[in-house]
N, C-alpha and C. Protein backbone atom coordinates (compact mmCIF):
# COMPACT_ATOMS: atom_id res chain seq x y z
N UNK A 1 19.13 -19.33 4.42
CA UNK A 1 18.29 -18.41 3.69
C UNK A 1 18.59 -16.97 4.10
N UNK A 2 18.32 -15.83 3.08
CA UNK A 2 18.85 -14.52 3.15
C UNK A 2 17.73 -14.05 3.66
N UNK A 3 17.25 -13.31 4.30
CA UNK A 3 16.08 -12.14 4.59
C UNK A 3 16.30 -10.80 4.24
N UNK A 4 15.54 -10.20 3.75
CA UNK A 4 15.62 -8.29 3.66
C UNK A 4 13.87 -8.01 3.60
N UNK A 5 14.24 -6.83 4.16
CA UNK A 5 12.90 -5.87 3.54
C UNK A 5 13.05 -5.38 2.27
N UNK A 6 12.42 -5.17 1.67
CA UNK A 6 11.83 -4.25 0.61
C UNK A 6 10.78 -3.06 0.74
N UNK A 7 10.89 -2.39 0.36
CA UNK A 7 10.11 -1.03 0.24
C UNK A 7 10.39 0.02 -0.43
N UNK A 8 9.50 0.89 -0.39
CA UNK A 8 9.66 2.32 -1.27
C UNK A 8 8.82 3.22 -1.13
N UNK A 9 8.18 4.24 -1.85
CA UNK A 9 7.44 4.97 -1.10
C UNK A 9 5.99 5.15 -2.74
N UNK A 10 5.30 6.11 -2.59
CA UNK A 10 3.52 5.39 -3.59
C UNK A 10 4.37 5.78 -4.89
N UNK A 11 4.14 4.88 -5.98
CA UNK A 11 4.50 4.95 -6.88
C UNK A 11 5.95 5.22 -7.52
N UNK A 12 6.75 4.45 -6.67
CA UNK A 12 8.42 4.64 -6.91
C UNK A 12 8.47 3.42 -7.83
N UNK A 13 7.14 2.28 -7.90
CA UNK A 13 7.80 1.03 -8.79
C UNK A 13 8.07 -0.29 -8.10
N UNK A 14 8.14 -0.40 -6.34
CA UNK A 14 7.88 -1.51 -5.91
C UNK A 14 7.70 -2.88 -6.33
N UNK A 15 6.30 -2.53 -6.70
CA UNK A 15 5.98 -4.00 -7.49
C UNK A 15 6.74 -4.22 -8.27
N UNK A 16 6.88 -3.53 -9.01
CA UNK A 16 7.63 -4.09 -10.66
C UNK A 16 8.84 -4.36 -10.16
N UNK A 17 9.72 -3.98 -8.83
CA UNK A 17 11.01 -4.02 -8.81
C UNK A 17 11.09 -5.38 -7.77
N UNK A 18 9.46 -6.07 -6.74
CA UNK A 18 9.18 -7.37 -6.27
C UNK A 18 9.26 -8.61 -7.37
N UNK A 19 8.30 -7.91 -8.55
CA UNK A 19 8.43 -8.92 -9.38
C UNK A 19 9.41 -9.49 -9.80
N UNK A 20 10.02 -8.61 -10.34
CA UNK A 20 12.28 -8.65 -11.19
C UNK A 20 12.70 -9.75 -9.98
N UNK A 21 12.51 -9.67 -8.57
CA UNK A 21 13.09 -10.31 -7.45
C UNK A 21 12.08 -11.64 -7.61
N UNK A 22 11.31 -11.86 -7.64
CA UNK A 22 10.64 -13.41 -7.84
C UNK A 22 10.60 -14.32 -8.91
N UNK A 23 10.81 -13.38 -10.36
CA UNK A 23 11.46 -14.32 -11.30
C UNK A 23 13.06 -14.69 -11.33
N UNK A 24 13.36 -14.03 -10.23
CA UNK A 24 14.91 -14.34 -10.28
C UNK A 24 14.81 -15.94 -9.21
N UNK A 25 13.72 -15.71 -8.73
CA UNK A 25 13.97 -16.69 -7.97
C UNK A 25 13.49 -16.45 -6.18
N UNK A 26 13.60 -15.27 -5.94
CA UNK A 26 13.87 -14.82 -4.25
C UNK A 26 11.66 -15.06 -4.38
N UNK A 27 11.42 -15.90 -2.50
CA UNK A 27 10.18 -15.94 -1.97
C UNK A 27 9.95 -14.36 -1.56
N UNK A 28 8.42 -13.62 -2.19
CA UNK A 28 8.20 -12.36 -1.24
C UNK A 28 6.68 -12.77 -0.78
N UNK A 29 7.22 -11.69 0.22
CA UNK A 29 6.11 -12.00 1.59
C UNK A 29 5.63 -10.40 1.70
N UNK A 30 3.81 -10.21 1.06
CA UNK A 30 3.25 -9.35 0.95
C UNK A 30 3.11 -8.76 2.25
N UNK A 31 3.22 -7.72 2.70
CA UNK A 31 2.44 -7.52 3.76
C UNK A 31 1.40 -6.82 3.32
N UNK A 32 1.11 -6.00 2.77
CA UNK A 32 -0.38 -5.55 1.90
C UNK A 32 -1.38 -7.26 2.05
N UNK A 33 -0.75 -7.77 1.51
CA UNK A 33 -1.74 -8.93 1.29
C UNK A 33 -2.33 -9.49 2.54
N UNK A 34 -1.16 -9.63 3.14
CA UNK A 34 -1.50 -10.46 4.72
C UNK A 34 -2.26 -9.27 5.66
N UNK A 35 -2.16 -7.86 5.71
CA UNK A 35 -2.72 -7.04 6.24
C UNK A 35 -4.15 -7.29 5.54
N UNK A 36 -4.89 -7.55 4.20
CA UNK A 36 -5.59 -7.60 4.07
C UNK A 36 -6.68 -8.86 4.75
N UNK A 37 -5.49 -10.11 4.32
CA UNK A 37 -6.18 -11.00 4.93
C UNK A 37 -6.51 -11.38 6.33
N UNK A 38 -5.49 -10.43 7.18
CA UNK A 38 -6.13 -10.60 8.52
C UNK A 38 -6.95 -10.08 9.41
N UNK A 39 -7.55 -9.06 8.05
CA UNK A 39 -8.95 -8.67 8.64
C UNK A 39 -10.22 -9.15 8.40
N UNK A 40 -9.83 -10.17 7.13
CA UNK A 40 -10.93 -10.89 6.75
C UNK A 40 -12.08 -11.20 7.62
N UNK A 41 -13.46 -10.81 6.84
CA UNK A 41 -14.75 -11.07 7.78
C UNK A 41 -14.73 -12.55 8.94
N UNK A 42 -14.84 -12.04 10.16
CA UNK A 42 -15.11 -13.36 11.41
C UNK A 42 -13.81 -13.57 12.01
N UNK A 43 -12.87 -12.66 10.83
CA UNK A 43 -11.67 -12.98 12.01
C UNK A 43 -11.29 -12.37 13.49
N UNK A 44 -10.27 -12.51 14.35
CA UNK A 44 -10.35 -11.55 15.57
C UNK A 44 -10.27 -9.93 15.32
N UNK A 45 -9.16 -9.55 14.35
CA UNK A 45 -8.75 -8.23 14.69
C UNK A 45 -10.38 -8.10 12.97
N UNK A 46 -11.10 -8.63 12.27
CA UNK A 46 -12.32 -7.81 11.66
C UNK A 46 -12.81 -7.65 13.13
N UNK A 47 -13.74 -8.61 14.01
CA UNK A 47 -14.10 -8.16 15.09
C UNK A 47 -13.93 -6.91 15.73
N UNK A 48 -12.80 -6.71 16.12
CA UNK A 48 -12.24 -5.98 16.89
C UNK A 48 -12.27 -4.22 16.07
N UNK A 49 -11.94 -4.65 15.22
CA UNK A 49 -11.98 -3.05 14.54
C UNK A 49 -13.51 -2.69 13.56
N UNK A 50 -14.35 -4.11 13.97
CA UNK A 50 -15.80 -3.48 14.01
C UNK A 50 -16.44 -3.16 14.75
N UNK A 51 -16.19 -3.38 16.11
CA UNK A 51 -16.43 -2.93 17.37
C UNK A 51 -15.88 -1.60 17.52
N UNK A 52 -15.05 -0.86 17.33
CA UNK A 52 -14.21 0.24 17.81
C UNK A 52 -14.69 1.11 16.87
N UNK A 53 -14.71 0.78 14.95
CA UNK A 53 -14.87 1.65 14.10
C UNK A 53 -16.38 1.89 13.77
N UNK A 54 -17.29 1.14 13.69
CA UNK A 54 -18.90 0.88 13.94
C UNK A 54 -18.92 0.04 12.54
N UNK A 55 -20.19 -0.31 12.61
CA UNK A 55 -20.44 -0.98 11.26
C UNK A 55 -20.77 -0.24 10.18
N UNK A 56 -20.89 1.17 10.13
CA UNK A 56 -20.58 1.94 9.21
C UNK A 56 -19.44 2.06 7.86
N UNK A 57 -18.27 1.32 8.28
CA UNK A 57 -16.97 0.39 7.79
C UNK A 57 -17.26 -0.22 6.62
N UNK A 58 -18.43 -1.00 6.78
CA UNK A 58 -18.47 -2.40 6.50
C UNK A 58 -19.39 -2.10 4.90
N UNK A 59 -18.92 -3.06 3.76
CA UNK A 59 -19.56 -3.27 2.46
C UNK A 59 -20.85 -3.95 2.63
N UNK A 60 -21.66 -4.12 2.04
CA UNK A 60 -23.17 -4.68 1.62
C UNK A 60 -22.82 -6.17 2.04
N UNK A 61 -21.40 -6.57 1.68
CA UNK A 61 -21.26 -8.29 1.85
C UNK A 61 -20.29 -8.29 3.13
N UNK A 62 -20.30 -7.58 3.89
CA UNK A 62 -20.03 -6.97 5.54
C UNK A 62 -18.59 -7.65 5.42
N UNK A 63 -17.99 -7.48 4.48
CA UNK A 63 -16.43 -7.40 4.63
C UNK A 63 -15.79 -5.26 5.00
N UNK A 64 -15.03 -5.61 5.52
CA UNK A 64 -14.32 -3.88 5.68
C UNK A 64 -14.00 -3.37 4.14
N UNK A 65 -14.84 -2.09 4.46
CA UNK A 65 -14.49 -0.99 3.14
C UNK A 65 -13.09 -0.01 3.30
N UNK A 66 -11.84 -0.89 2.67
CA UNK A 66 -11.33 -0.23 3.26
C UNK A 66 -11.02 1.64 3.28
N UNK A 67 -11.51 1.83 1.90
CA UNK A 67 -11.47 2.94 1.65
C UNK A 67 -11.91 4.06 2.99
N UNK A 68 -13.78 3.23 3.41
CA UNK A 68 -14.21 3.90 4.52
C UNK A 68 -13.26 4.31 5.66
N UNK A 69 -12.53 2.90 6.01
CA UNK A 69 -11.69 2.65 7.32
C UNK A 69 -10.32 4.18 7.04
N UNK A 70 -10.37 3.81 5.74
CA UNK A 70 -9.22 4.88 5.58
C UNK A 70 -9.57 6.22 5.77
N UNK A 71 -10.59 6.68 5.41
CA UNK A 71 -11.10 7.73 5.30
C UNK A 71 -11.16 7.95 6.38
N UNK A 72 -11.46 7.67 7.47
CA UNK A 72 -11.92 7.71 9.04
C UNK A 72 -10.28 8.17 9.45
N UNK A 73 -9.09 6.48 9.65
CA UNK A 73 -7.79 6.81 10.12
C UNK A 73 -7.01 7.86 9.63
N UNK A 74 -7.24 8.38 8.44
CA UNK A 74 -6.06 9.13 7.50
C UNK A 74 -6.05 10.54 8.30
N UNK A 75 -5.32 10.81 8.71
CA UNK A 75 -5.29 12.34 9.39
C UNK A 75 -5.17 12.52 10.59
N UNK A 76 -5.79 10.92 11.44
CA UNK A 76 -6.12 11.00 12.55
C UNK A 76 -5.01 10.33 13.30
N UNK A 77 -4.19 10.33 14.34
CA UNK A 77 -2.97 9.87 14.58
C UNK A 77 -3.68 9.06 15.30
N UNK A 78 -4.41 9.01 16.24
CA UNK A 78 -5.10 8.51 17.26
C UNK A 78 -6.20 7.03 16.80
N UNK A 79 -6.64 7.40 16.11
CA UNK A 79 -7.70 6.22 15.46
C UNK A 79 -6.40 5.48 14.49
N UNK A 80 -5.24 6.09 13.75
CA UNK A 80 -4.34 4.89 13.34
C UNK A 80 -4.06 4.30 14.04
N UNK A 81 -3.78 4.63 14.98
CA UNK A 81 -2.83 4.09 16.47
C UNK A 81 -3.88 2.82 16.35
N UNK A 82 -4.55 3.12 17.07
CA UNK A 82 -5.92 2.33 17.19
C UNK A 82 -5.59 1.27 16.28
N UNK A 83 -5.86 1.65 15.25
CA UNK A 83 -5.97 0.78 13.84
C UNK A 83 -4.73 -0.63 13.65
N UNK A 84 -3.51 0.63 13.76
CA UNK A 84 -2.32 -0.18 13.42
C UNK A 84 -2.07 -1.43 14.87
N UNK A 85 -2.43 -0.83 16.52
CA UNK A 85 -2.35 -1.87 17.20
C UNK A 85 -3.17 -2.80 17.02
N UNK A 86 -4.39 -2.87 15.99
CA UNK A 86 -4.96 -4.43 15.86
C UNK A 86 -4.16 -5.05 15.08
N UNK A 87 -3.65 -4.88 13.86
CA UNK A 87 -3.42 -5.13 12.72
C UNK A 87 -2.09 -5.53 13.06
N UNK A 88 -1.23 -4.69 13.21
CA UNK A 88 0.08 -5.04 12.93
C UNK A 88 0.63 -6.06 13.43
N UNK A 89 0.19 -6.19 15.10
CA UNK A 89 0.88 -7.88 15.96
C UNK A 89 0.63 -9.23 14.53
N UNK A 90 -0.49 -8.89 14.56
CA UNK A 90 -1.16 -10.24 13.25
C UNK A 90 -0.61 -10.58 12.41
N UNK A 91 -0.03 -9.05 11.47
CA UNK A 91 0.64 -9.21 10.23
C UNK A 91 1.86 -9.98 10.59
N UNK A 92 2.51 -8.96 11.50
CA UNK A 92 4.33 -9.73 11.67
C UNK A 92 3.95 -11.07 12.20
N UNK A 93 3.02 -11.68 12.60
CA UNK A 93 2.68 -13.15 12.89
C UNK A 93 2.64 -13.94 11.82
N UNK A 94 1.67 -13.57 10.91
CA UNK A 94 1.92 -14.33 9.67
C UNK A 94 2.80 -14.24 8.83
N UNK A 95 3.70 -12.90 9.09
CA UNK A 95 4.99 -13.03 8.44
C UNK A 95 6.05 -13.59 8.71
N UNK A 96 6.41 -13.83 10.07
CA UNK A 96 6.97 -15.29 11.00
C UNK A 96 6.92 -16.26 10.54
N UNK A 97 5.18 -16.57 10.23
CA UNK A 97 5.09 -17.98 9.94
C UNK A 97 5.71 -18.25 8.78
N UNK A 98 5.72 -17.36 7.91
CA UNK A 98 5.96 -17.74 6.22
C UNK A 98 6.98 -17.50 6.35
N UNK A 99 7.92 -16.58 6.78
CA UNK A 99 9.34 -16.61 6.80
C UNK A 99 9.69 -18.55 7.38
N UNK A 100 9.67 -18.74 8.42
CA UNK A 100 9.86 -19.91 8.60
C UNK A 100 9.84 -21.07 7.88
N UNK A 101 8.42 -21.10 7.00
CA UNK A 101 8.02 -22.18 6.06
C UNK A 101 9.17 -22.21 4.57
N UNK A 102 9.57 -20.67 4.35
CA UNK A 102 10.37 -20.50 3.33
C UNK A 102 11.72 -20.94 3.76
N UNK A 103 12.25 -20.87 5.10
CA UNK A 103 13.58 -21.64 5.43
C UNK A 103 13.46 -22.55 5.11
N UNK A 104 12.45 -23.52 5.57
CA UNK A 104 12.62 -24.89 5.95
C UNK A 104 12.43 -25.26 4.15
N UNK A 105 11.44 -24.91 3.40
CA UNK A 105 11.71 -24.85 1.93
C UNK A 105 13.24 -24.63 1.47
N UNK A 106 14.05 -23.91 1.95
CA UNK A 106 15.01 -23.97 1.19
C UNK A 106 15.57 -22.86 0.45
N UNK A 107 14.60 -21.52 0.48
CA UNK A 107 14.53 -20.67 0.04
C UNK A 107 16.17 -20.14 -0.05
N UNK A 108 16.64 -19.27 -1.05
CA UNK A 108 17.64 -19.02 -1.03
C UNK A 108 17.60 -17.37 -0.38
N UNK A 109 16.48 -16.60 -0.57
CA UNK A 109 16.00 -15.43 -0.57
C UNK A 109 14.62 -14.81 -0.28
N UNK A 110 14.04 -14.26 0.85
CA UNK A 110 12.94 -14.25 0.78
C UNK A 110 13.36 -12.90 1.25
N UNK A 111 12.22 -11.58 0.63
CA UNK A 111 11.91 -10.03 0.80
C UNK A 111 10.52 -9.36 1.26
N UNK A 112 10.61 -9.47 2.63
CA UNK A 112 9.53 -8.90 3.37
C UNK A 112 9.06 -7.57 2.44
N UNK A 113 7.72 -7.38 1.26
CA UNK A 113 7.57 -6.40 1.03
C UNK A 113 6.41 -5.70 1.77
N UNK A 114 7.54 -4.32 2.53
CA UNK A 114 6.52 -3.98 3.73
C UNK A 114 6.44 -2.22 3.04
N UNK A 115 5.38 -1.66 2.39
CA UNK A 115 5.41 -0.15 2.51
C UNK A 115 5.71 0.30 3.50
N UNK A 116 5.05 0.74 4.56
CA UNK A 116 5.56 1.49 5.48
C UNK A 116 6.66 0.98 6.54
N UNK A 117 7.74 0.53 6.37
CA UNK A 117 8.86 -0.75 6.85
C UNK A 117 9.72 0.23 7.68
N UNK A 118 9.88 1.68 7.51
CA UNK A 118 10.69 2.81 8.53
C UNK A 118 9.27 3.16 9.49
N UNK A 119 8.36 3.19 8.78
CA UNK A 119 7.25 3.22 9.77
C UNK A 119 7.23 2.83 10.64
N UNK A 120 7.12 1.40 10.91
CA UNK A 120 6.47 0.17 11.28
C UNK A 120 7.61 -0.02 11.94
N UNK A 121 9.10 0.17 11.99
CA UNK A 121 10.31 -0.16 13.19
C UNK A 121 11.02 -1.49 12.39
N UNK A 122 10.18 -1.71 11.21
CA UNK A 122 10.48 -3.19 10.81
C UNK A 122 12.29 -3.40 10.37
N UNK A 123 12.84 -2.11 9.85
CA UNK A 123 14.25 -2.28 10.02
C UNK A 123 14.96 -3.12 11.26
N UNK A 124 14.35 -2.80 12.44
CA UNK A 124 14.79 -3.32 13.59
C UNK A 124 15.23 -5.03 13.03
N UNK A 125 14.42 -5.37 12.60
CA UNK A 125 14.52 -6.78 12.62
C UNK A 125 15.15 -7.43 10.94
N UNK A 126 14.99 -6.40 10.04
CA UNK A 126 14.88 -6.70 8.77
C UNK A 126 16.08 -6.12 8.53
N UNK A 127 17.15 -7.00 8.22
CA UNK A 127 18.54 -6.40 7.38
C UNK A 127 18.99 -7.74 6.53
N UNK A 128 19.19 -6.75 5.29
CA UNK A 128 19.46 -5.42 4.82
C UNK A 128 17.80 -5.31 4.06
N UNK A 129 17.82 -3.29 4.33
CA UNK A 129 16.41 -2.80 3.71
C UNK A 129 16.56 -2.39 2.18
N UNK A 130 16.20 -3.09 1.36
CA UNK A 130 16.24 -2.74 0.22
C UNK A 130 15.30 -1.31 -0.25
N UNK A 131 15.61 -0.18 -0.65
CA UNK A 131 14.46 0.64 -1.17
C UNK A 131 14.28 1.05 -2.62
N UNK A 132 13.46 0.62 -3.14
CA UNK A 132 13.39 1.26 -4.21
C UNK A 132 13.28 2.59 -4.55
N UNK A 133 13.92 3.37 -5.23
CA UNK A 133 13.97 5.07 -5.42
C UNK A 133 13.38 5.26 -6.30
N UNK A 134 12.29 6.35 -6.68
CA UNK A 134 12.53 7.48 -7.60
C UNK A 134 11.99 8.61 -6.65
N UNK A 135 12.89 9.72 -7.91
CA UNK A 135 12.58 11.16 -6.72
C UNK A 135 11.04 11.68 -7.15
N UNK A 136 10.70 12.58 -6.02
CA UNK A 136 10.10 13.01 -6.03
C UNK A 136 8.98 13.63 -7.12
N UNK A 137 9.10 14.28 -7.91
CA UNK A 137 9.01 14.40 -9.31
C UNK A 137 8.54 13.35 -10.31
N UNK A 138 9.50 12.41 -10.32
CA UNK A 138 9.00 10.83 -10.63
C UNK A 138 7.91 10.69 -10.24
N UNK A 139 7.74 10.75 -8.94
CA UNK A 139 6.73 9.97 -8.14
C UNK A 139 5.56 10.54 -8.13
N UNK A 140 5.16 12.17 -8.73
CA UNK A 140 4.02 12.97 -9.10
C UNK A 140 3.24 12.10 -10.11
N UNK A 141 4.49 12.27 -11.10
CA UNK A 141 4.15 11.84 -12.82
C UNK A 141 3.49 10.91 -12.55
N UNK A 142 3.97 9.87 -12.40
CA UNK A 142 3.65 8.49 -12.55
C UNK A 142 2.32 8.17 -11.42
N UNK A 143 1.85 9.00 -10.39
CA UNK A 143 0.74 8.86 -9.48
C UNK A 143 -0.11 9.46 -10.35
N UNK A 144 0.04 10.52 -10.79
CA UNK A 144 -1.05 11.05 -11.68
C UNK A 144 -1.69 10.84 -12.77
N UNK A 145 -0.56 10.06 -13.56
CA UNK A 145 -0.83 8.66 -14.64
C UNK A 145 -1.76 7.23 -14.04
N UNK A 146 -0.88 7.05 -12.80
CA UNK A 146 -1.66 5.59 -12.70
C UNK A 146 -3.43 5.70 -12.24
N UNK A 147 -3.19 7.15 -11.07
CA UNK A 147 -4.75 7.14 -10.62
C UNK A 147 -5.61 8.09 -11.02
N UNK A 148 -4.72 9.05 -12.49
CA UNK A 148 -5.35 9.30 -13.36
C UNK A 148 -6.42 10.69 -12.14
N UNK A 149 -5.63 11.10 -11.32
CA UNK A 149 -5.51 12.11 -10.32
C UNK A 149 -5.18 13.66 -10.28
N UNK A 150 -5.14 14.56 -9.94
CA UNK A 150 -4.97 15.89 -9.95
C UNK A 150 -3.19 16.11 -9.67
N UNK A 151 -2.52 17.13 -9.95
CA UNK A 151 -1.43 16.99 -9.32
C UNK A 151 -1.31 17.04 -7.59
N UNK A 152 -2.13 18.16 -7.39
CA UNK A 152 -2.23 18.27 -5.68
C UNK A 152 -2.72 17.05 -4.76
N UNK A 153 -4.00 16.35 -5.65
CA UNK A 153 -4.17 15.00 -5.17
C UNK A 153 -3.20 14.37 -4.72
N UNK A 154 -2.52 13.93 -5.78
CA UNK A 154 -0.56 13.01 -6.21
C UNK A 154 0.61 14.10 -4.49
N UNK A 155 0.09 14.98 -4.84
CA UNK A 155 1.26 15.61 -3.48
C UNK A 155 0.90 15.45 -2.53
N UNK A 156 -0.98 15.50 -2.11
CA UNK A 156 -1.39 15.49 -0.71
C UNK A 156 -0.86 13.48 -0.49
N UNK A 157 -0.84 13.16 -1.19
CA UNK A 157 -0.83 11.61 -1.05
C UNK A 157 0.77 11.10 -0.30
N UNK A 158 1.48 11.65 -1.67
CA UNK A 158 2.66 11.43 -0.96
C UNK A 158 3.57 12.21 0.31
N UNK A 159 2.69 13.01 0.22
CA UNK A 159 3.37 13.70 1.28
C UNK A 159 2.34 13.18 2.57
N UNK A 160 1.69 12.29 2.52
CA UNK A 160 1.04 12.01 3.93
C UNK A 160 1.94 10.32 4.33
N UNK A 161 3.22 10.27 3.30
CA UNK A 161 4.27 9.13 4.04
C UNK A 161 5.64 9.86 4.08
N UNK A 162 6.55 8.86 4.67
CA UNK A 162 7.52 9.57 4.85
C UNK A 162 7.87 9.73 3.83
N UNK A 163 9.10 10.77 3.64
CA UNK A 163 9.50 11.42 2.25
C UNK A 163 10.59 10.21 1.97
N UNK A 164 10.30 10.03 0.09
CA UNK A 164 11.27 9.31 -0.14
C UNK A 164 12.67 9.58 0.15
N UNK A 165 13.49 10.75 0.46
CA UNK A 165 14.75 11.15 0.28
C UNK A 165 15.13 10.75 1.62
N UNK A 166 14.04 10.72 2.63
CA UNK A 166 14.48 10.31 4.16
C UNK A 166 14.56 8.82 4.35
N UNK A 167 13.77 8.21 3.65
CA UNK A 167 13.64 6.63 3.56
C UNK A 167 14.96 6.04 2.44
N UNK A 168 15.31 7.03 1.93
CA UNK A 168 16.79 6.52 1.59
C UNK A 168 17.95 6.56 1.99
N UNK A 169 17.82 7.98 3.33
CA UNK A 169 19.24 7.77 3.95
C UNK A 169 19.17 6.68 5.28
N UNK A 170 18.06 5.98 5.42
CA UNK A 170 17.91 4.67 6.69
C UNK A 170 18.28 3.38 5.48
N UNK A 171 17.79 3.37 4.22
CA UNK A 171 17.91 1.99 3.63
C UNK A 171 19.61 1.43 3.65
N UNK A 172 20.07 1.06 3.53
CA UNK A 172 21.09 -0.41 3.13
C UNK A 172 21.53 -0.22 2.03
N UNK A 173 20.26 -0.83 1.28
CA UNK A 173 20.55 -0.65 -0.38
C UNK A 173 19.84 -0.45 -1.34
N UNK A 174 19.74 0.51 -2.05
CA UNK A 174 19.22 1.11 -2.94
C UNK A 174 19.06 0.54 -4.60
N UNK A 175 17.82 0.90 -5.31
CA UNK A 175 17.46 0.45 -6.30
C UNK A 175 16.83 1.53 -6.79
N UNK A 176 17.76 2.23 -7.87
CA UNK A 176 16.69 3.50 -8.55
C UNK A 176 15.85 2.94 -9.61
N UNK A 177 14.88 2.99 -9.11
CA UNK A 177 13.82 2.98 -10.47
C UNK A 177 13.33 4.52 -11.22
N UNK A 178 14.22 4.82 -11.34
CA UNK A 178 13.77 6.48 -11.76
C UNK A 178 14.07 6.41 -13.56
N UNK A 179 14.71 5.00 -14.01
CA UNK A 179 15.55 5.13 -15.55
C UNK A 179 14.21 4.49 -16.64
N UNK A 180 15.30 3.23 -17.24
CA UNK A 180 14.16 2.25 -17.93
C UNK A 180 14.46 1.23 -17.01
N UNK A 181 13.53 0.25 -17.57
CA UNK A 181 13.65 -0.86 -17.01
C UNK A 181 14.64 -1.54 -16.95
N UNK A 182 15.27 -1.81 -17.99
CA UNK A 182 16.59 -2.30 -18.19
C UNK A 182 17.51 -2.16 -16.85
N UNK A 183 17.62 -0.99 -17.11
CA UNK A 183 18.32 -0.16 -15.92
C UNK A 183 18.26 -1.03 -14.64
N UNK A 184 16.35 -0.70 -14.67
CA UNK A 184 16.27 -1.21 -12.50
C UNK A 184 16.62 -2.87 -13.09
N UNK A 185 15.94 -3.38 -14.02
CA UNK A 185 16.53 -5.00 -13.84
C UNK A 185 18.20 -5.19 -13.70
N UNK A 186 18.55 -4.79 -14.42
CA UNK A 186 20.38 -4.65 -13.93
C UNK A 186 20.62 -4.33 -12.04
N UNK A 187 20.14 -3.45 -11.86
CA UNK A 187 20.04 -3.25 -10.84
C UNK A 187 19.99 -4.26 -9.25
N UNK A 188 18.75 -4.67 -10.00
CA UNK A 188 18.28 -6.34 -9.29
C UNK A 188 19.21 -7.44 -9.38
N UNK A 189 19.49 -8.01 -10.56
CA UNK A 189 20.25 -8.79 -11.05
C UNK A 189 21.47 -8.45 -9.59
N UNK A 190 22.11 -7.26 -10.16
CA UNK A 190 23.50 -7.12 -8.91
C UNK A 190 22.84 -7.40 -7.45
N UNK A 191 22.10 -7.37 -6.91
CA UNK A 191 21.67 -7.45 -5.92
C UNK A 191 21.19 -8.77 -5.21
N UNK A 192 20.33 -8.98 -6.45
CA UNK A 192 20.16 -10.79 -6.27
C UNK A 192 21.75 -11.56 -6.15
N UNK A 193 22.28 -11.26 -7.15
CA UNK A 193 23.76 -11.76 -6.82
C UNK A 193 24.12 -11.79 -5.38
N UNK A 194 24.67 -10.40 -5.19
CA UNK A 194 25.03 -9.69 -3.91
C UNK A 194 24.50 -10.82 -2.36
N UNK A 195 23.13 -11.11 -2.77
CA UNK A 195 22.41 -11.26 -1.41
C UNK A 195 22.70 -12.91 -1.32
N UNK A 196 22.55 -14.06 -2.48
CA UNK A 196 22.64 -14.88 -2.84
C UNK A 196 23.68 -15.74 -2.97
């Protein structure tokens, strides 16, 4: 079985360019998802980051808001820190596990999709890093369309990750989603090949 990361930066097209990769066939392994689920209410690291963050966090049905949680970490290097050392051991745990389960399945291809993946050191372990591109500009438009947002909103956002143009000179291999679709599916297609 092949392994890569996947990533890109808010609104470059990700998903749509995960999806193209799972009807082709390749297993992906959310980390959004699994970050979500391993904070799920009663688990260790909900515990733990209801203890540290207060129950102020917490929704009416005392699951984490994450918006709140965000609102609190975003800015703060120190309370992410915080944040990301509960969270992250967990995630790459359950991403272990499922990587594993997808070998022994048979998988021909499985793509760790990790947003913050230059962040997170996850290159270390993850080759080759696939990134999906569009520039900058792209990435206004289409934030301000989807969340229906201010332009400065759309800039303070992306500019609080790394810049896409820097997350493309660490990737491997590249996937512009900046065209039509056509385009990035061609794109995929060579790649799925490539990896396969």
């Amino acid at each position: 079985m092949k392994l890569a990361g996947l990533t890109g930066g808010i609104a470059t097209g990700k998903s749509t360019v995960a999806q193209m990769f799972r009807e082709s066939g390749a297993r992906i392994i959310d980390a959004d998802i699994i970050a979500r689920d391993v904070v799920n209410q009663n688990t260790p690291a909900y515990k733990e980051i209801v203890n540290i963050f207060g129950a102020e966090i917490l929704c009416p049905d005392g699951q984490i808001d994450r918006e709140k949680l965000g609102a609190i970490v975003f800015g703060d290097e120190k309370k992410l820190g915080i944040l990301n050392r509960i969270t992250h051991p967990r995630v790459l745990e359950q991403m272990q596990r499922q990587i594993a389960i997808n070998k022994k399945e048979g998988a021909l291809l499985t793509l760790c999709d990790i947003p913050l993946l230059f962040e997170s050191g996850a290159q270390n372990w993850l080759k080759p890093v696939i990134l999906v591109y569009a520039g900058p500009g792209t990435q206004i438009k289409r934030l301000m369309e989807r969340d229906r947002c201010s332009r400065e909103r759309a800039m303070a956002r992306i500019s609080s990750q790394m810049s896409i143009e820097e997350k493309k000179k660490l990737a491997d291999i590249i996937i512009d989603n900046s065209g039509t679709i056509e385009a990035t599916r061609a794109q995929v297609e060579i790649v799925w090949k490539k990896l396969t």
